[in-house]
Every structure is written in C-alpha cells, then in structure tokens.
C-alpha atoms as a PDB file:
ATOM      1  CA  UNK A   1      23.140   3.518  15.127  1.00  0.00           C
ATOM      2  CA  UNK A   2      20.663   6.199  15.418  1.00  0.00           C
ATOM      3  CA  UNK A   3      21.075   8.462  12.748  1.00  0.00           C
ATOM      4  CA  UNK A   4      20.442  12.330  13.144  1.00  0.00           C
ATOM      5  CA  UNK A   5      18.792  14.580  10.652  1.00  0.00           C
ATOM      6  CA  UNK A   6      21.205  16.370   8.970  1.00  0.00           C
ATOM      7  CA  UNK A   7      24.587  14.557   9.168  1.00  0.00           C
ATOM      8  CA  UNK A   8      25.878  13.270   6.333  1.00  0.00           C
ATOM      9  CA  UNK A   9      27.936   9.719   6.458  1.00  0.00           C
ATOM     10  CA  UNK A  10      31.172   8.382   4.703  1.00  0.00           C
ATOM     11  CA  UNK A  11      31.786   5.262   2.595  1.00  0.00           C
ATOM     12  CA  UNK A  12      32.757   3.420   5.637  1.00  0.00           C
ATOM     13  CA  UNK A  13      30.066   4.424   7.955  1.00  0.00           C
ATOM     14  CA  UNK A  14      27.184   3.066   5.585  1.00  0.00           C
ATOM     15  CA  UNK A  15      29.078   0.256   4.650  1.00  0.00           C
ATOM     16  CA  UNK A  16      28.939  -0.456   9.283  1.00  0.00           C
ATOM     17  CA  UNK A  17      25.060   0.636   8.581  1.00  0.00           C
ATOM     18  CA  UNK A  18      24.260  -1.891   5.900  1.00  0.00           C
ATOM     19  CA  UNK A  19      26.321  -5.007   7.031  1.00  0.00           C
ATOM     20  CA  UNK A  20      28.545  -4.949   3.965  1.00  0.00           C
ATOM     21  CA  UNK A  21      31.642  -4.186   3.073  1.00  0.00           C
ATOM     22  CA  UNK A  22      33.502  -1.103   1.660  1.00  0.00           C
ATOM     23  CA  UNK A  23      34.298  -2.476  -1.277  1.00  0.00           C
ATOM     24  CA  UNK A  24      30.610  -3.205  -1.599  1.00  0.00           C
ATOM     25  CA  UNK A  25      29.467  -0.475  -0.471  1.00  0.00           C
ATOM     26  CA  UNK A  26      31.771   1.413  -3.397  1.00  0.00           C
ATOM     27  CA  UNK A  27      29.560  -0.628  -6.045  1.00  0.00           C
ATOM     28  CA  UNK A  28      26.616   0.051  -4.558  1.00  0.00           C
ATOM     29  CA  UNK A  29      27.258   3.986  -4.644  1.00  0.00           C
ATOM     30  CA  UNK A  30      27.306   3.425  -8.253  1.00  0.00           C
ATOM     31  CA  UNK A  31      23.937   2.875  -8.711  1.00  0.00           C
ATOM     32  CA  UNK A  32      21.561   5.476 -10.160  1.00  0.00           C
ATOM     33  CA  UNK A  33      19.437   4.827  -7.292  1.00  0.00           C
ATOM     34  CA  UNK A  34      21.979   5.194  -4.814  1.00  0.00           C
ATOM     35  CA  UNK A  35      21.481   8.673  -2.861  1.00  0.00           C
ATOM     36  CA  UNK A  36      25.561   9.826  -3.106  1.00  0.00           C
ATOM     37  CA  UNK A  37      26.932  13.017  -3.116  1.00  0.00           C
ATOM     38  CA  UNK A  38      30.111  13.250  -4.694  1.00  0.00           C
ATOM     39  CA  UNK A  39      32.220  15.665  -3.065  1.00  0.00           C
ATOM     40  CA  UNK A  40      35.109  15.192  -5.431  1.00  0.00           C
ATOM     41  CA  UNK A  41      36.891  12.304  -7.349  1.00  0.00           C
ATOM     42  CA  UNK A  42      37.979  10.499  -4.182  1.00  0.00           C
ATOM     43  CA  UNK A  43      35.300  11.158  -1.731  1.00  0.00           C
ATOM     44  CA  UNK A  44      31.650  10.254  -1.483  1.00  0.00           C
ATOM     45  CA  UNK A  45      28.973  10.987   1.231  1.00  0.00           C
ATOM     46  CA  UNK A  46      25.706  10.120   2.189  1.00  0.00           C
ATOM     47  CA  UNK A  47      23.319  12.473   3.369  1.00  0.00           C
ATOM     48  CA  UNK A  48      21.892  10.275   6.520  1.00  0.00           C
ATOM     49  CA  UNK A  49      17.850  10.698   5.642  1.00  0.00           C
ATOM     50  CA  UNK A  50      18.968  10.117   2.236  1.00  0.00           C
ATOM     51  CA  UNK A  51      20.037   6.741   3.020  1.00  0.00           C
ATOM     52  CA  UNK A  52      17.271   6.017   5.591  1.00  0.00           C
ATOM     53  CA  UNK A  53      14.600   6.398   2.944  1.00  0.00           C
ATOM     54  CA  UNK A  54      16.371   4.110   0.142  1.00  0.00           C
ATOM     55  CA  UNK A  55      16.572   1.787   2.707  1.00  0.00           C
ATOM     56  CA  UNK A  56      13.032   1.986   3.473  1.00  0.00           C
ATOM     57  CA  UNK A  57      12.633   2.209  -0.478  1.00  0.00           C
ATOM     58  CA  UNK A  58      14.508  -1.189  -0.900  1.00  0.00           C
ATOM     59  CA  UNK A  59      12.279  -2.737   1.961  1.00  0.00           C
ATOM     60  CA  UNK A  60       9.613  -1.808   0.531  1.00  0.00           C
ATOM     61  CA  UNK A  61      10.664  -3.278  -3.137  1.00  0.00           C
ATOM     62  CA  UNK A  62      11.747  -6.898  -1.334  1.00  0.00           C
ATOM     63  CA  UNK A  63       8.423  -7.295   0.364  1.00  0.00           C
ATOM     64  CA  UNK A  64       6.349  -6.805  -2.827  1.00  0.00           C
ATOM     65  CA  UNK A  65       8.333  -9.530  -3.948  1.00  0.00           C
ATOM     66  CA  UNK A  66       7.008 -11.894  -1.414  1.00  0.00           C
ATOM     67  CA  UNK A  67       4.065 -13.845  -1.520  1.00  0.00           C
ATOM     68  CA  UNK A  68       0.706 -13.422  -0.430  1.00  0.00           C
ATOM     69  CA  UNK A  69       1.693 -15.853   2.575  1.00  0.00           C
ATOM     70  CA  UNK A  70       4.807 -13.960   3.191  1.00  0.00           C
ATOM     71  CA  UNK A  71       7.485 -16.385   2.390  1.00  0.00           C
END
C-alpha cells in the first residue's frame, strides 16, 4: 500500500500495514513511542508519514541489534 503524504489511517488500516492484528495493533498504540492521535475516547488515527518513519525508526533499532555478520 503506497501511502500518500497527508492522509491519516485508522486502527484497522495499520493493523493491514503492519501484518498484525487489531487487537494488536490497539496495544501497540499504547506505546509512548507510538505516533497516535487520539481523536476522542473511541477513535485513534495515524497520521501516514507518522507511521512510515517509526517504522523506519523500528528498522533501524532491529538492525543495530544484529551482528557484525548480520545474523
């Protein structure tokens, strides 16, 4: 999915992004480093750069945790 500067995503549609699922992806929300916007007490939204760049973020973190051989 190519995502478009600007456009913000649901629950569900990161949960489709990330391979998980929406309970999940609720948890993960929760998370201080998790870029959500909470629109209200029942709905949450991702800004779509927002979540491009944790991702990128989180790739980042996982391959300093590999070794020098890359495994």
């Amino acid at each position: 999915m190519a995502l478009s500067r600007g456009s913000t995503l649901s629950m569900r549609q990161c949960a489709d992004i990330l391979g998980i699922s929406l309970p999940t992806m609720y948890k993960l929300s929760n998370r201080p480093d998790f870029p959500v916007i909470a629109v209200s007490s029942r709905r949450k939204i991702v800004r779509a750069e927002s979540l491009e760049r944790w991702m990128d973020e989180q790739e980042k973190k996982s391959m300093g945790c590999m070794d020098t051989d890359g495994f």
